[in-house]
C-alpha atoms as a PDB file:
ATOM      1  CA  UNK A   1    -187.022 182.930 -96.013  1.00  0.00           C
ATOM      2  CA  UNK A   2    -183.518 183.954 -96.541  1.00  0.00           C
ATOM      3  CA  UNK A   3    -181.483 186.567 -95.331  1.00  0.00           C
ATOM      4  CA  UNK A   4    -179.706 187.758 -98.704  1.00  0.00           C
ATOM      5  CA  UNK A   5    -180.834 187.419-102.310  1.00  0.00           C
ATOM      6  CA  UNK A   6    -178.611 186.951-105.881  1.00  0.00           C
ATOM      7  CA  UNK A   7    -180.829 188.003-108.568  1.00  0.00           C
ATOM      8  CA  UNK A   8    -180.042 186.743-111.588  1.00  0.00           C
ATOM      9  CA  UNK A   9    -181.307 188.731-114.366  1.00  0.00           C
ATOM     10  CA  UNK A  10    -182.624 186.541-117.576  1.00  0.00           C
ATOM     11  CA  UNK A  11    -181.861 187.130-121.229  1.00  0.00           C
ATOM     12  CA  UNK A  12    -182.978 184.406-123.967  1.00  0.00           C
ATOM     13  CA  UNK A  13    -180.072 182.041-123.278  1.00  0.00           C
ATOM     14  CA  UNK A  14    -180.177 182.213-119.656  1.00  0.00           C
ATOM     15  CA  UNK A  15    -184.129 181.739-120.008  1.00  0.00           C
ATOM     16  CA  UNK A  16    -183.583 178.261-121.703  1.00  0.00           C
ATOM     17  CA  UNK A  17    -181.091 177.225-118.854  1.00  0.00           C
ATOM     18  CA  UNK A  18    -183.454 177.996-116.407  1.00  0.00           C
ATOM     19  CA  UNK A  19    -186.469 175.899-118.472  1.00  0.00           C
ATOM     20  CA  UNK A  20    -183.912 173.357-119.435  1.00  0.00           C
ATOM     21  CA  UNK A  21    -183.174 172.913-115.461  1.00  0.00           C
ATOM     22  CA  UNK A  22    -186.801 172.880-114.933  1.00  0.00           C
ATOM     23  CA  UNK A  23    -186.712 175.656-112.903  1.00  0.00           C
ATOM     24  CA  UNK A  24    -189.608 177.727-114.942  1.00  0.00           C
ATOM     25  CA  UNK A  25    -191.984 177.790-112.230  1.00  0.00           C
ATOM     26  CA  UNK A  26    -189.018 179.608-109.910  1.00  0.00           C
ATOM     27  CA  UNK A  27    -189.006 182.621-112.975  1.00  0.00           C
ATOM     28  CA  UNK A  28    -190.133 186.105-111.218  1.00  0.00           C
ATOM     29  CA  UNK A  29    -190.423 189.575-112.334  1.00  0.00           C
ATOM     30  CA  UNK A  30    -188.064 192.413-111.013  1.00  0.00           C
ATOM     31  CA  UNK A  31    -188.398 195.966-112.199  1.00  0.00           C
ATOM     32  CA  UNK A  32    -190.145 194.785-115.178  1.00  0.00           C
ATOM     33  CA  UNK A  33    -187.654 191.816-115.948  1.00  0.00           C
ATOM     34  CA  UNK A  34    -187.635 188.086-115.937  1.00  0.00           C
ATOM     35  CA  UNK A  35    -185.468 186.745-112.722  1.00  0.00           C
ATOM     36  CA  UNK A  36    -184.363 184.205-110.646  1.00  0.00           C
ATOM     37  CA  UNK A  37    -183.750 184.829-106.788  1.00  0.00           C
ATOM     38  CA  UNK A  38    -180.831 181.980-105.206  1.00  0.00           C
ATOM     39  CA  UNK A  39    -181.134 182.533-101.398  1.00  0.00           C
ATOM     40  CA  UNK A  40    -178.042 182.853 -99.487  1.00  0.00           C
ATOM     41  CA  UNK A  41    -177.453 183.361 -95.906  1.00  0.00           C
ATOM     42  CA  UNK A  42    -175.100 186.058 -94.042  1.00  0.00           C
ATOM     43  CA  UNK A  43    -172.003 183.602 -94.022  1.00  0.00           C
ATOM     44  CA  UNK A  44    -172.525 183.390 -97.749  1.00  0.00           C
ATOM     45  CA  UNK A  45    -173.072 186.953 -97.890  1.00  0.00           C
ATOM     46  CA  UNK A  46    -169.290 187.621 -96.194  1.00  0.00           C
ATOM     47  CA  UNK A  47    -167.730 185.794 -98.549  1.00  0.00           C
ATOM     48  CA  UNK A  48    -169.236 187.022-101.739  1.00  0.00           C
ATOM     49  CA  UNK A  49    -168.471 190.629-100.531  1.00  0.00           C
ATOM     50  CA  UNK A  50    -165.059 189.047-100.313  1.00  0.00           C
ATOM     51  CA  UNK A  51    -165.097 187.456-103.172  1.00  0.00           C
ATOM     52  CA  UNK A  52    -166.231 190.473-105.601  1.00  0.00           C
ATOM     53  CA  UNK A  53    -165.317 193.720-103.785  1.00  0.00           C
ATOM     54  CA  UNK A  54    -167.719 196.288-105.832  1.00  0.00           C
ATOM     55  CA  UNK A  55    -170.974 194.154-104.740  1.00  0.00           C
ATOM     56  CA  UNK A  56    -173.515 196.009-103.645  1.00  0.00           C
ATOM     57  CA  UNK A  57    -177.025 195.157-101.965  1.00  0.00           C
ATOM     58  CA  UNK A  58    -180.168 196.651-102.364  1.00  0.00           C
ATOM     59  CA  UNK A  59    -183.146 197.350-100.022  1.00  0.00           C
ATOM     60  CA  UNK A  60    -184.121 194.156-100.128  1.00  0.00           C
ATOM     61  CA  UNK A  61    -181.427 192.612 -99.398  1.00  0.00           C
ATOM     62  CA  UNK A  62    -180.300 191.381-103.092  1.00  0.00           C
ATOM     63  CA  UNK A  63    -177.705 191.756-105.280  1.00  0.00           C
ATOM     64  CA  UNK A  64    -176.361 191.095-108.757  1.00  0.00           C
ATOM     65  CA  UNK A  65    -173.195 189.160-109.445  1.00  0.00           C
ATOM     66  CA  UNK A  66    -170.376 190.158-112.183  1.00  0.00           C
ATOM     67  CA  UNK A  67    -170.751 188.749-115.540  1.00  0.00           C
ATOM     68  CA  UNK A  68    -168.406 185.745-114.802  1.00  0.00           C
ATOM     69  CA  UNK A  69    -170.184 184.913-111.234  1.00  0.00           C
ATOM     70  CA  UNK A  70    -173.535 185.335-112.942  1.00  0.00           C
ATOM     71  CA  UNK A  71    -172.270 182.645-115.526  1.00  0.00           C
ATOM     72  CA  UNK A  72    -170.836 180.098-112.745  1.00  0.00           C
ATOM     73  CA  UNK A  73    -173.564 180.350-111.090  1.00  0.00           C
ATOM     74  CA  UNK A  74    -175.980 179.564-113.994  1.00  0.00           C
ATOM     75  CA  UNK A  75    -173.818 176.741-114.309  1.00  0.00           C
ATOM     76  CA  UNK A  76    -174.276 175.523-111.041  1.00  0.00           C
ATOM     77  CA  UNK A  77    -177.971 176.075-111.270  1.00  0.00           C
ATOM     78  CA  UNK A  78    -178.016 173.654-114.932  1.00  0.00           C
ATOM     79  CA  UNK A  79    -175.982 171.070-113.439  1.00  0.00           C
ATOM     80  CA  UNK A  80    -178.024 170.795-109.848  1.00  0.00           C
ATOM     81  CA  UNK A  81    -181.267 171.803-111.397  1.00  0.00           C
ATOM     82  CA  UNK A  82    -182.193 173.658-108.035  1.00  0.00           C
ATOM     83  CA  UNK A  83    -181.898 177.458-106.897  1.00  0.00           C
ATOM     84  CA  UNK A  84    -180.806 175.782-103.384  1.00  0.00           C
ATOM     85  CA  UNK A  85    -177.480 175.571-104.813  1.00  0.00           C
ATOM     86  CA  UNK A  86    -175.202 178.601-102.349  1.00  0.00           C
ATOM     87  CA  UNK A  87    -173.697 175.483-100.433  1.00  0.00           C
ATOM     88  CA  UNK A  88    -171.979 174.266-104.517  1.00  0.00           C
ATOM     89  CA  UNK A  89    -171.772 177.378-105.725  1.00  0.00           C
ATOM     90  CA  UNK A  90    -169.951 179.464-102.863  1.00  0.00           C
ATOM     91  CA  UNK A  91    -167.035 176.557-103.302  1.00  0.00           C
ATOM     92  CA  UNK A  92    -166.849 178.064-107.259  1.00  0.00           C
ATOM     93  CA  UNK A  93    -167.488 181.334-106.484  1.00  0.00           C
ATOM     94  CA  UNK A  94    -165.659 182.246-103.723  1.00  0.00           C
ATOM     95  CA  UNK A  95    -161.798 181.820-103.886  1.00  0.00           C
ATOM     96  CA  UNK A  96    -160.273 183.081-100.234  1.00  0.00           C
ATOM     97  CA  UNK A  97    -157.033 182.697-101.719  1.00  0.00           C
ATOM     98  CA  UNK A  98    -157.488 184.988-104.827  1.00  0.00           C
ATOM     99  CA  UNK A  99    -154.572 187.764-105.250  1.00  0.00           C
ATOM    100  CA  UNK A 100    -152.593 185.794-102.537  1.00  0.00           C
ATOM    101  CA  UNK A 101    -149.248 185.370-103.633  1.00  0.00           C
ATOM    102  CA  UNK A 102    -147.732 181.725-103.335  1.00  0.00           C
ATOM    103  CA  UNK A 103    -145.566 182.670-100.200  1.00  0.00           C
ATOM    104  CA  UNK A 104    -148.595 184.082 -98.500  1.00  0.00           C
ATOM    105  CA  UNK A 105    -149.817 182.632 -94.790  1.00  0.00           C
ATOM    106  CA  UNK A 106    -149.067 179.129 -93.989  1.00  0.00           C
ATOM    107  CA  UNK A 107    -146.272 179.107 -96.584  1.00  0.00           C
ATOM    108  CA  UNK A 108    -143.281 178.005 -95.254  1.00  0.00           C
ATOM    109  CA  UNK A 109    -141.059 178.805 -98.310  1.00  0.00           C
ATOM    110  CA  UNK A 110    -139.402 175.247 -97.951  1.00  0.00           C
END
């Protein structure tokens, strides 16, 4: 089991993604909607928080990605065709030098 959860919420096109990956037999329910759940451990965790400021978890330890991390991480899922994916996907979804300007740390300036 994992520590930390991304549920990914399906509508139609995200549905055929997930069947199109193969992944059907991974589909859950959650509050009365069709899901995925991509594990993720507490490293992971750190540097989504990072990564997207306003995420939040819930009780059970899941979240729910922005709009654009939802769809990179859909597109990780279609092109690895596995919900074991954090180790790809934290590399697309996580960038630790976003809002750094150019002369930030280990810039020399030369």
């Amino acid at each position: 089991m994992a520590d930390f959860y991304i549920n990914v919420f399906l509508d139609d096109a995200k549905l055929k993604q997930i069947e199109d990956a193969g992944l059907a037999d991974k589909i859950t329910e959650i509050d009365g909607k069709k899901a995925i759940q991509v594990e993720m451990t507490k490293k992971d965790k750190k540097k989504l928080v990072k990564g997207f400021e306003s995420l939040t978890f819930d009780d059970s330890n899941a979240c729910v990605l922005p709009e654009n991390g939802t769809n990179t991480l859909m597109a990780v899922i279609s092109e690895v065709k596995t919900l074991d994916c954090m180790k790809f996907a934290i590399m697309k979804l996580y960038n630790p030098l976003a809002g750094r300007g150019i002369s930030g740390r280990g810039a020399s300036g030369h």
